[in-house]
C-alpha atoms as a PDB file:
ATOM      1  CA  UNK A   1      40.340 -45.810 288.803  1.00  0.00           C
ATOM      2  CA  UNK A   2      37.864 -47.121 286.584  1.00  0.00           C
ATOM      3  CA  UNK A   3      35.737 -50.550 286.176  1.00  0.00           C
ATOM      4  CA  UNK A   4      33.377 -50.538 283.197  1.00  0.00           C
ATOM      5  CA  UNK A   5      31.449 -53.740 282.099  1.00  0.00           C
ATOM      6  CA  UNK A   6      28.890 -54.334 279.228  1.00  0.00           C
ATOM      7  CA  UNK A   7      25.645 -56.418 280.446  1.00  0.00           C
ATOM      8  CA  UNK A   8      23.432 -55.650 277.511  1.00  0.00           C
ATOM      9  CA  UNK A   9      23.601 -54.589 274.228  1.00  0.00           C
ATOM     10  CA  UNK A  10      20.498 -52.974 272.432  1.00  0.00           C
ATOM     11  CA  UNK A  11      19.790 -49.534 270.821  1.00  0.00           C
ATOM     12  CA  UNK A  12      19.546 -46.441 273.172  1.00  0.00           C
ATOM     13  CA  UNK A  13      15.858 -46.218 273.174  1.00  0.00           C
ATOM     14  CA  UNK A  14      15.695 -50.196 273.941  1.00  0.00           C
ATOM     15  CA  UNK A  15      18.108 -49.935 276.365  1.00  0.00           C
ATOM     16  CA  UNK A  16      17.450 -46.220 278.376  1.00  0.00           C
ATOM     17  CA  UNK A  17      13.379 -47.855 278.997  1.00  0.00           C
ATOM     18  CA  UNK A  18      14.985 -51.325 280.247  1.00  0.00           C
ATOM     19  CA  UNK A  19      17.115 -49.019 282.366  1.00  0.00           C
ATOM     20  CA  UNK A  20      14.549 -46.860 283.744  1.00  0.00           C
ATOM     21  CA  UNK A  21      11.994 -50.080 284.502  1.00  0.00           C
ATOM     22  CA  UNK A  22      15.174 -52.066 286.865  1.00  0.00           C
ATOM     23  CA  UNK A  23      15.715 -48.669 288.904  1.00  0.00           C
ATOM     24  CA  UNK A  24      12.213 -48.050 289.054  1.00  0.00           C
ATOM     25  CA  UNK A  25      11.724 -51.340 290.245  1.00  0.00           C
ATOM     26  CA  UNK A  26      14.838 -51.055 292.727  1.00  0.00           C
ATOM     27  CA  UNK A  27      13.966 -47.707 293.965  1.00  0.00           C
ATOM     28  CA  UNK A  28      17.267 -46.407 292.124  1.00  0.00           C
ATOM     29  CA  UNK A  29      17.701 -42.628 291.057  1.00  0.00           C
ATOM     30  CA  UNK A  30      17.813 -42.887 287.206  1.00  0.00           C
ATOM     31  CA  UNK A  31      18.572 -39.857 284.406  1.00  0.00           C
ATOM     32  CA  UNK A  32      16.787 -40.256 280.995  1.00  0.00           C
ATOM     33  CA  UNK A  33      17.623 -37.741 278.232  1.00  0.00           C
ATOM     34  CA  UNK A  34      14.453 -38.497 275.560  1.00  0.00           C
ATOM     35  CA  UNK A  35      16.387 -36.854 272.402  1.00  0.00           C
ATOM     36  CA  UNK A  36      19.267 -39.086 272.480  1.00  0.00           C
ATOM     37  CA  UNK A  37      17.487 -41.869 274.232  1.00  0.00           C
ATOM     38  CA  UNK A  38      20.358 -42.548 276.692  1.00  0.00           C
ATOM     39  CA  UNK A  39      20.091 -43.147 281.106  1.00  0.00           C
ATOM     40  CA  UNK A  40      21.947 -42.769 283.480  1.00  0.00           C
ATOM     41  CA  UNK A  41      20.952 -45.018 287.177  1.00  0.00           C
ATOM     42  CA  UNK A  42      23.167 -44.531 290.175  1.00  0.00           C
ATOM     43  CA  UNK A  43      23.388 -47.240 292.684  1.00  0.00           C
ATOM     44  CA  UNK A  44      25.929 -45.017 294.782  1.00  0.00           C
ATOM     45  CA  UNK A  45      26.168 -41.671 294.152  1.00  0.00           C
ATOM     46  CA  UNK A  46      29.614 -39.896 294.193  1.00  0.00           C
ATOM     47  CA  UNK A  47      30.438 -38.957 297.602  1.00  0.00           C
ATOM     48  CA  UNK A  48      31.864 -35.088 298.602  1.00  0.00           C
ATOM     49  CA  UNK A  49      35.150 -35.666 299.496  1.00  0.00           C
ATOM     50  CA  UNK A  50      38.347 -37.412 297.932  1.00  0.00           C
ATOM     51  CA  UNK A  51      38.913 -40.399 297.567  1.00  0.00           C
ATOM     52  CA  UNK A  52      35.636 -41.165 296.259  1.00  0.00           C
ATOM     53  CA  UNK A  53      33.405 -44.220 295.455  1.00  0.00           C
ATOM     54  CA  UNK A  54      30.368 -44.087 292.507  1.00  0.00           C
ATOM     55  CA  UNK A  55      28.534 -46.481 290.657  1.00  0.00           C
ATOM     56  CA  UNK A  56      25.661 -46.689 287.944  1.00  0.00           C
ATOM     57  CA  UNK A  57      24.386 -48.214 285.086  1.00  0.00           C
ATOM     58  CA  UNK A  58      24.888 -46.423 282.189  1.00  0.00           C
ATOM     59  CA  UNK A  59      23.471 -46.685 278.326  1.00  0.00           C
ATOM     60  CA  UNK A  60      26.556 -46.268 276.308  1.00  0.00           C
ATOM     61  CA  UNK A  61      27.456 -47.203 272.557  1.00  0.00           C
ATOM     62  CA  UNK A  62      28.126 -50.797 271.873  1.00  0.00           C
ATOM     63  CA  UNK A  63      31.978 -50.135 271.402  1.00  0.00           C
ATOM     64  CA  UNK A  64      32.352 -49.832 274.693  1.00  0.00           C
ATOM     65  CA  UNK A  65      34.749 -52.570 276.231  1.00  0.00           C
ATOM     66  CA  UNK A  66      35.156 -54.550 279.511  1.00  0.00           C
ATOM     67  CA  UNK A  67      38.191 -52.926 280.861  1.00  0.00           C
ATOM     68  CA  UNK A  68      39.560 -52.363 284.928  1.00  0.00           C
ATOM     69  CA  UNK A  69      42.215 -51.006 286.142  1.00  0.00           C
ATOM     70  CA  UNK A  70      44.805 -53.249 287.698  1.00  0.00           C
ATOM     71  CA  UNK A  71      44.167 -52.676 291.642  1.00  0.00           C
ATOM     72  CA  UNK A  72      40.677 -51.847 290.801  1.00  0.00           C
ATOM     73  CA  UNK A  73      39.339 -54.200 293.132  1.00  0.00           C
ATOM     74  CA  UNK A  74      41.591 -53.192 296.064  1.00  0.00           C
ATOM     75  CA  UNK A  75      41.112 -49.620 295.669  1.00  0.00           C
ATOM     76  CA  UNK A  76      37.311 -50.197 295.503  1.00  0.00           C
ATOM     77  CA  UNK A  77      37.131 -52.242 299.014  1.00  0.00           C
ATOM     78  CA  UNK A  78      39.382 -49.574 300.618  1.00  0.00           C
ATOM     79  CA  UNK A  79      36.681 -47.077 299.764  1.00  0.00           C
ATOM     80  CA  UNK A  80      33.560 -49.227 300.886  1.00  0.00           C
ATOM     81  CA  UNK A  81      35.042 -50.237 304.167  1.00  0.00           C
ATOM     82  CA  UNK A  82      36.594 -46.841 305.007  1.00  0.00           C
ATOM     83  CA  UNK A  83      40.054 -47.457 305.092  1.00  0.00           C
ATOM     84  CA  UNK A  84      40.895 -44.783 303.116  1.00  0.00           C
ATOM     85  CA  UNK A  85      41.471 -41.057 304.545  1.00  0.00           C
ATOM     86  CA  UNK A  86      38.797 -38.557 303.356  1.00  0.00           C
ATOM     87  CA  UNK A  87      39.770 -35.404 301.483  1.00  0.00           C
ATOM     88  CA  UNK A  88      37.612 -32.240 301.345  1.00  0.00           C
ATOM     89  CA  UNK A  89      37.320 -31.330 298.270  1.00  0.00           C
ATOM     90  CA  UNK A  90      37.796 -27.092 298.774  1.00  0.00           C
END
């Protein structure tokens, strides 16, 4: 399941150094690669078993579009509050 929203729109250089100044601010892990100006900030990282939650930030091209899936939101509280059984991964 998938959730993606734009919030900004900017080139990658413009947009990776706004990026990077937020997290830094926030204390958030972020991922820069210089040579195609693009980052990467995680404000959950993905967990080690299935199902799993993750979210970040995310410099992306501009065609990107809002989109969710349909019991997005659902699935998403499941996985925050734990109501969901755990899966190892192996």
């Amino acid at each position: 399941m998938r959730s993606t929203e734009r919030v900004d729109l900017g080139s990658p250089r413009q947009l990776a150094r706004r990026l990077i100044s937020v997290s830094e601010r926030h204390g958030v892990d972020v991922e820069h690669d210089p040579v195609y100006g693009r980052a990467r900030a995680w404000t959950r990282r993905r967990a080690t078993a299935w199902p799993m939650a993750e979210e970040l930030f995310a410099t992306a091209p501009a065609r990107v579009i809002d989109k969710q899936d349909a019991s997005f939101e659902e699935s998403w509280a499941a996985l925050l509050t734990g109501s969901v059984p755990q899966l190892p991964l192996d």
